[in-house]
PDB file of N, CA and C in Angstrom:
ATOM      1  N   UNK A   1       0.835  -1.182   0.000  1.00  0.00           N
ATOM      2  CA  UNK A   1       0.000   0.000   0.000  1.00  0.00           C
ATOM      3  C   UNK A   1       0.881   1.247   0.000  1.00  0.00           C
ATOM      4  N   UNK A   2       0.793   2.033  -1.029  1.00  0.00           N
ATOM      5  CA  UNK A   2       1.334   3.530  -0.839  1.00  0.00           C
ATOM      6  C   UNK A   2       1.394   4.262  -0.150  1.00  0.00           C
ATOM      7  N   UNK A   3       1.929   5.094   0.504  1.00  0.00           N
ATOM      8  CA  UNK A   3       1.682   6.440   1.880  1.00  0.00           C
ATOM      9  C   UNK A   3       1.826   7.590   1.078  1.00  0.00           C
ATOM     10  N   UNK A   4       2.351   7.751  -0.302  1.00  0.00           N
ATOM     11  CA  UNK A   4       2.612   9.113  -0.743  1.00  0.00           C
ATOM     12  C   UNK A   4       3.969   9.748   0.222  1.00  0.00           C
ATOM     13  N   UNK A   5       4.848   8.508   0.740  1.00  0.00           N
ATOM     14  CA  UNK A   5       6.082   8.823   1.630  1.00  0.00           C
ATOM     15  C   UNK A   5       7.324   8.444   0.166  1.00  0.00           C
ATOM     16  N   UNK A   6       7.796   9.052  -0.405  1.00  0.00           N
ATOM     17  CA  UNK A   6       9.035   8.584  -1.340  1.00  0.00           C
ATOM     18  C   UNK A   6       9.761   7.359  -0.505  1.00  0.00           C
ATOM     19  N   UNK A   7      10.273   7.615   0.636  1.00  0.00           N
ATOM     20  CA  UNK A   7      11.301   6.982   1.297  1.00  0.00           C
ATOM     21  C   UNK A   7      10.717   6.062   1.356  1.00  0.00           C
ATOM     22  N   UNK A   8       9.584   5.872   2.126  1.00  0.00           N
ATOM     23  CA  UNK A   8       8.844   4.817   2.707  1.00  0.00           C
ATOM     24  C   UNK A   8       8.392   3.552   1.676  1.00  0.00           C
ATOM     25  N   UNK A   9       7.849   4.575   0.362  1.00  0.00           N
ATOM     26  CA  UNK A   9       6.742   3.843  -0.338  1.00  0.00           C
ATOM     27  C   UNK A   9       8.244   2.715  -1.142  1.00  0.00           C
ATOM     28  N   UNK A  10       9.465   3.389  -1.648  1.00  0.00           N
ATOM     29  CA  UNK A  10      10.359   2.604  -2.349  1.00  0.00           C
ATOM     30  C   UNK A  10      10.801   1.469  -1.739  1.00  0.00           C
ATOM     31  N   UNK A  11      11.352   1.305  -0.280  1.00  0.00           N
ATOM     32  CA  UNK A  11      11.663   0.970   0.855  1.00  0.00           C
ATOM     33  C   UNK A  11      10.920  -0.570   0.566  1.00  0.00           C
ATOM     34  N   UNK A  12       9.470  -0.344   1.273  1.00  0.00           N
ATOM     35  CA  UNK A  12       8.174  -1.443   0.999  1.00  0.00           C
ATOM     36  C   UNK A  12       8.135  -1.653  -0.656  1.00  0.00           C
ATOM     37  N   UNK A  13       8.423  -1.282  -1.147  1.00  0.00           N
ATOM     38  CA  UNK A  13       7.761  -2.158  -2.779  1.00  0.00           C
ATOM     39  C   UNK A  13       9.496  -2.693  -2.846  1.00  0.00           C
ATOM     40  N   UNK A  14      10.801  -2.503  -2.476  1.00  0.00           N
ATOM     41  CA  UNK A  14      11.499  -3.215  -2.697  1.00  0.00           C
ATOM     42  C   UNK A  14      11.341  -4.330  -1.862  1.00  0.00           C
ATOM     43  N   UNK A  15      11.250  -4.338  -0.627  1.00  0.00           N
ATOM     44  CA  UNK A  15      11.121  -5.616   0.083  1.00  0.00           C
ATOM     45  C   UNK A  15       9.893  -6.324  -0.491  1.00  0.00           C
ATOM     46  N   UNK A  16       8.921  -5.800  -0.770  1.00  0.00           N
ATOM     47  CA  UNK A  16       7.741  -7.135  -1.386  1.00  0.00           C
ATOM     48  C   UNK A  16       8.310  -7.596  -2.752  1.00  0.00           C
ATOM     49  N   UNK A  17       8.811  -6.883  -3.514  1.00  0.00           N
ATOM     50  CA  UNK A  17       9.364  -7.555  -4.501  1.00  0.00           C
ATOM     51  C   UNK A  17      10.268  -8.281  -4.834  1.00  0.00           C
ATOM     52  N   UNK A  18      11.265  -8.251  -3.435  1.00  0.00           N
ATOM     53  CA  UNK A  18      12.216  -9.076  -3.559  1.00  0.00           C
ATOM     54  C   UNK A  18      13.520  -8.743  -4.236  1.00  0.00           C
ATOM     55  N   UNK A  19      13.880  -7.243  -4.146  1.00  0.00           N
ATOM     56  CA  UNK A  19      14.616  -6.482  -5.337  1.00  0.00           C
ATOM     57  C   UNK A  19      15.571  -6.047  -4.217  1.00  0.00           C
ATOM     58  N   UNK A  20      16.803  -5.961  -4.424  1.00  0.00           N
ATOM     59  CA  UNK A  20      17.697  -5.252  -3.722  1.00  0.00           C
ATOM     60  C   UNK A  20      17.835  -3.536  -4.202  1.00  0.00           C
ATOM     61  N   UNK A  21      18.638  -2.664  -3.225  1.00  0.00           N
ATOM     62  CA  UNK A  21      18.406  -1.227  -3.924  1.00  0.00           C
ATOM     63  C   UNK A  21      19.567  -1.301  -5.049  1.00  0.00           C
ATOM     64  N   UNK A  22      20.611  -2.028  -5.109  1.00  0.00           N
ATOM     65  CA  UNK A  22      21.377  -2.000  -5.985  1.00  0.00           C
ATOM     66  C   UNK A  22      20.535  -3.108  -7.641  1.00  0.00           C
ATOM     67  N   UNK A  23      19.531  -3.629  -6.872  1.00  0.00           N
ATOM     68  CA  UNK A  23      18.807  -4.213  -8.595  1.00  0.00           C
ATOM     69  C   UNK A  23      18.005  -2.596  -8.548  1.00  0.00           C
ATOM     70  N   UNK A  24      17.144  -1.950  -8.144  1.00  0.00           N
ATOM     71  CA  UNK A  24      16.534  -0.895  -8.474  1.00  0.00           C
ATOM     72  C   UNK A  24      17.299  -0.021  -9.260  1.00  0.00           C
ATOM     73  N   UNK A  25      18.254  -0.056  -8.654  1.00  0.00           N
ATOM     74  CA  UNK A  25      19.285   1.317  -9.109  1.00  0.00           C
ATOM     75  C   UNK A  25      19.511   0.661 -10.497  1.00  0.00           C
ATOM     76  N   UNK A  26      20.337  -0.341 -10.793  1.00  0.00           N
ATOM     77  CA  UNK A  26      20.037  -1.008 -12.313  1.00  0.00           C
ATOM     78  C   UNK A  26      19.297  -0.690 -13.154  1.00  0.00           C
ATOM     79  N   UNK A  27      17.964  -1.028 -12.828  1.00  0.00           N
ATOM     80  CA  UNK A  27      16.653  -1.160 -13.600  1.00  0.00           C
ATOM     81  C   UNK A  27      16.321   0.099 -13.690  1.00  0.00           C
ATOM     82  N   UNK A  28      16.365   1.146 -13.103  1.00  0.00           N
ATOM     83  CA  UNK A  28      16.331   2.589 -13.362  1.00  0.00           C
ATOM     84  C   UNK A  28      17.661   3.378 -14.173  1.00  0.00           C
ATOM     85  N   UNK A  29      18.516   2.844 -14.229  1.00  0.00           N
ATOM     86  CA  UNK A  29      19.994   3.498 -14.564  1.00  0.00           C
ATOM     87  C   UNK A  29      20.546   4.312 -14.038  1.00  0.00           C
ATOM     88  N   UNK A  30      20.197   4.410 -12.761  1.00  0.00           N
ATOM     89  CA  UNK A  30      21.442   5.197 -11.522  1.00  0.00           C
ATOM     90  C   UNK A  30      21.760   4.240 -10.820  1.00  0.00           C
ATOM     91  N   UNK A  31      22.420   5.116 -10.097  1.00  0.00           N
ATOM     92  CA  UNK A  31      23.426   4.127  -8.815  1.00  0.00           C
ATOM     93  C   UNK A  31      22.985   3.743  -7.727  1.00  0.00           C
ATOM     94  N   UNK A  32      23.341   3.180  -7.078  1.00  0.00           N
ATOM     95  CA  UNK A  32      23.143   2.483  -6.069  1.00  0.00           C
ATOM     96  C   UNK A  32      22.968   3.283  -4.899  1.00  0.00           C
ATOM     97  N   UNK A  33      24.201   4.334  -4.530  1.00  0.00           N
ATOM     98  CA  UNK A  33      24.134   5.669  -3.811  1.00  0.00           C
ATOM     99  C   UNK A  33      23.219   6.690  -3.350  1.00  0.00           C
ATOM    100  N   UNK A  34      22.537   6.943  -5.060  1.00  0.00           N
ATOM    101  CA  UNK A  34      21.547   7.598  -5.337  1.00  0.00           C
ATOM    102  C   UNK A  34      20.180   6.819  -4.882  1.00  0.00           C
ATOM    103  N   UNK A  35      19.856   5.727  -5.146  1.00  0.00           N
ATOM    104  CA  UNK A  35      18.497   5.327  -4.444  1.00  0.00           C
ATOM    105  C   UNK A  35      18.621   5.116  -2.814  1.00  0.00           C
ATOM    106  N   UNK A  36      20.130   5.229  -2.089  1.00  0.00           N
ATOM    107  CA  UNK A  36      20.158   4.869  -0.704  1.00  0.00           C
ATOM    108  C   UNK A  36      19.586   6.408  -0.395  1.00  0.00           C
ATOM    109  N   UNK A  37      20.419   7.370  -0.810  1.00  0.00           N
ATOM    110  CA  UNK A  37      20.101   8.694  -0.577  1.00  0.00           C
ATOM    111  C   UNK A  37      18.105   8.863  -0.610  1.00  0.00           C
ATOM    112  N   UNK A  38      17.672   8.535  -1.192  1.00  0.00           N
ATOM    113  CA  UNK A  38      16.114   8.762  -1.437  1.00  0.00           C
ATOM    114  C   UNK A  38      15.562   8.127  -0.463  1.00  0.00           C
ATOM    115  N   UNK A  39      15.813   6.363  -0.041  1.00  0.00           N
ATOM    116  CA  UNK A  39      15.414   5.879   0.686  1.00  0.00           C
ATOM    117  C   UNK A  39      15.583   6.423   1.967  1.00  0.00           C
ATOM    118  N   UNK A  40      16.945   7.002   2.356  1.00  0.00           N
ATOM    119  CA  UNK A  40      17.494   6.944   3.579  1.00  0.00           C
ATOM    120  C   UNK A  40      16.808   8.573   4.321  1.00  0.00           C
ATOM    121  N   UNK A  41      16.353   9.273   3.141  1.00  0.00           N
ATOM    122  CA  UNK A  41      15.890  10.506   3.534  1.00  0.00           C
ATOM    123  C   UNK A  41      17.061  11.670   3.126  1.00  0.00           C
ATOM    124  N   UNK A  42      17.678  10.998   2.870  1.00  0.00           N
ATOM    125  CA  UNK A  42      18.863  12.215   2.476  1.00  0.00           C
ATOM    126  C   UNK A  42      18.999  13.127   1.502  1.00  0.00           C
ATOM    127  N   UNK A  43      17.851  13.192   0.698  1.00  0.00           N
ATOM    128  CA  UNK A  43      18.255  13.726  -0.632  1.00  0.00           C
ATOM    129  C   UNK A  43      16.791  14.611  -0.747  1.00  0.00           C
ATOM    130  N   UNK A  44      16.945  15.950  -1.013  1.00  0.00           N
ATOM    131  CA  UNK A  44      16.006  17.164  -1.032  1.00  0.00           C
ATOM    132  C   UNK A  44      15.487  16.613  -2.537  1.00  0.00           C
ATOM    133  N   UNK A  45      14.256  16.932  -2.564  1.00  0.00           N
ATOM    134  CA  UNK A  45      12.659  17.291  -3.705  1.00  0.00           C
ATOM    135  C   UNK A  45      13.352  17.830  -4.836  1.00  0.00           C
ATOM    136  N   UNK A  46      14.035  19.043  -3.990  1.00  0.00           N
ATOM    137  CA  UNK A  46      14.756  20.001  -5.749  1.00  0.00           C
ATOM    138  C   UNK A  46      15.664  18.929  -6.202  1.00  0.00           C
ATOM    139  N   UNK A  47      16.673  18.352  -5.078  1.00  0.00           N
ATOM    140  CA  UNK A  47      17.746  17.675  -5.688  1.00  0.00           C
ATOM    141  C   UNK A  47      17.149  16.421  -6.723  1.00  0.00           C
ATOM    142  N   UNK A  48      16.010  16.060  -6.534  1.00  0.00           N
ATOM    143  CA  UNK A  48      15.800  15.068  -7.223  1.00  0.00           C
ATOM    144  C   UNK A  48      16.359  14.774  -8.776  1.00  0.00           C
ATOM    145  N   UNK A  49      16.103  15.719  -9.448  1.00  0.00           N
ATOM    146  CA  UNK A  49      16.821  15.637 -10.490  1.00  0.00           C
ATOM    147  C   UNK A  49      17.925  16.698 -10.547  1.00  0.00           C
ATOM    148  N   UNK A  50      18.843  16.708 -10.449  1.00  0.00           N
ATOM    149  CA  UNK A  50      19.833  17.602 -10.460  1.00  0.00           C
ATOM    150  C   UNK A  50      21.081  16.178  -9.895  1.00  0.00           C
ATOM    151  N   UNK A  51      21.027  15.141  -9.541  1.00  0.00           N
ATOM    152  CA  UNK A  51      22.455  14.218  -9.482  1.00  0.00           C
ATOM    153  C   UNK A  51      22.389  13.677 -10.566  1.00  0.00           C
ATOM    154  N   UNK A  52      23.802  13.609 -10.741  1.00  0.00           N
ATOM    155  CA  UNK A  52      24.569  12.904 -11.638  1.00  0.00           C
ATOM    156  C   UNK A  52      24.137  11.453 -11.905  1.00  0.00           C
ATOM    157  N   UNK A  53      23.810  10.481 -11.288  1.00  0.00           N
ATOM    158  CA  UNK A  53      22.987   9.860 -11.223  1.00  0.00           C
ATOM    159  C   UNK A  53      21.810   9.222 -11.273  1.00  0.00           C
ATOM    160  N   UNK A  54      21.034  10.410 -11.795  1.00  0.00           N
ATOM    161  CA  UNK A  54      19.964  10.799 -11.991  1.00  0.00           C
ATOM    162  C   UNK A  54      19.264  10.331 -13.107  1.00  0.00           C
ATOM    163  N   UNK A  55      18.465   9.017 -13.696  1.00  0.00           N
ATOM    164  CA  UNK A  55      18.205   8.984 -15.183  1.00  0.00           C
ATOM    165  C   UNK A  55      17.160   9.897 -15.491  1.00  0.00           C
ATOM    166  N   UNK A  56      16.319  11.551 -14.772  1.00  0.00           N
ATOM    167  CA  UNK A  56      15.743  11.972 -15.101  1.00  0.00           C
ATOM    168  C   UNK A  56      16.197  13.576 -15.847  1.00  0.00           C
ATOM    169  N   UNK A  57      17.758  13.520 -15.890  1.00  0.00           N
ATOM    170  CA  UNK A  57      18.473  14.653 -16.109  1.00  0.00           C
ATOM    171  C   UNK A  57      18.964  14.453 -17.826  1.00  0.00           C
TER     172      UNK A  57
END
């Protein structure tokens, strides 16, 4: 179920799926770094697209 939490909601759909953050980061084409940062809370709304890492840049 969704919360509309970024951190939260990625967090739960990786564990039900069975996906590590380094398969996410794959399957999206950033790094591994970059999805800990999102999960972990570390990474600001603006920053979202603005890393290097970023496949939305």
């Amino acid at each position: 179920m969704l919360k509309n939490n970024i951190e939260v909601d990625v967090k739960v759909k990786c564990i039900e799926s069975g996906m590590t953050q380094a398969q996410l980061a794959e399957k999206i084409k950033t790094t591994s770094p970059y999805v800990n940062r999102i999960i972990a809370g570390r990474c600001r709304k603006q920053d979202l697209c603005t890393d290097a890492g970023s496949p939305w840049i």
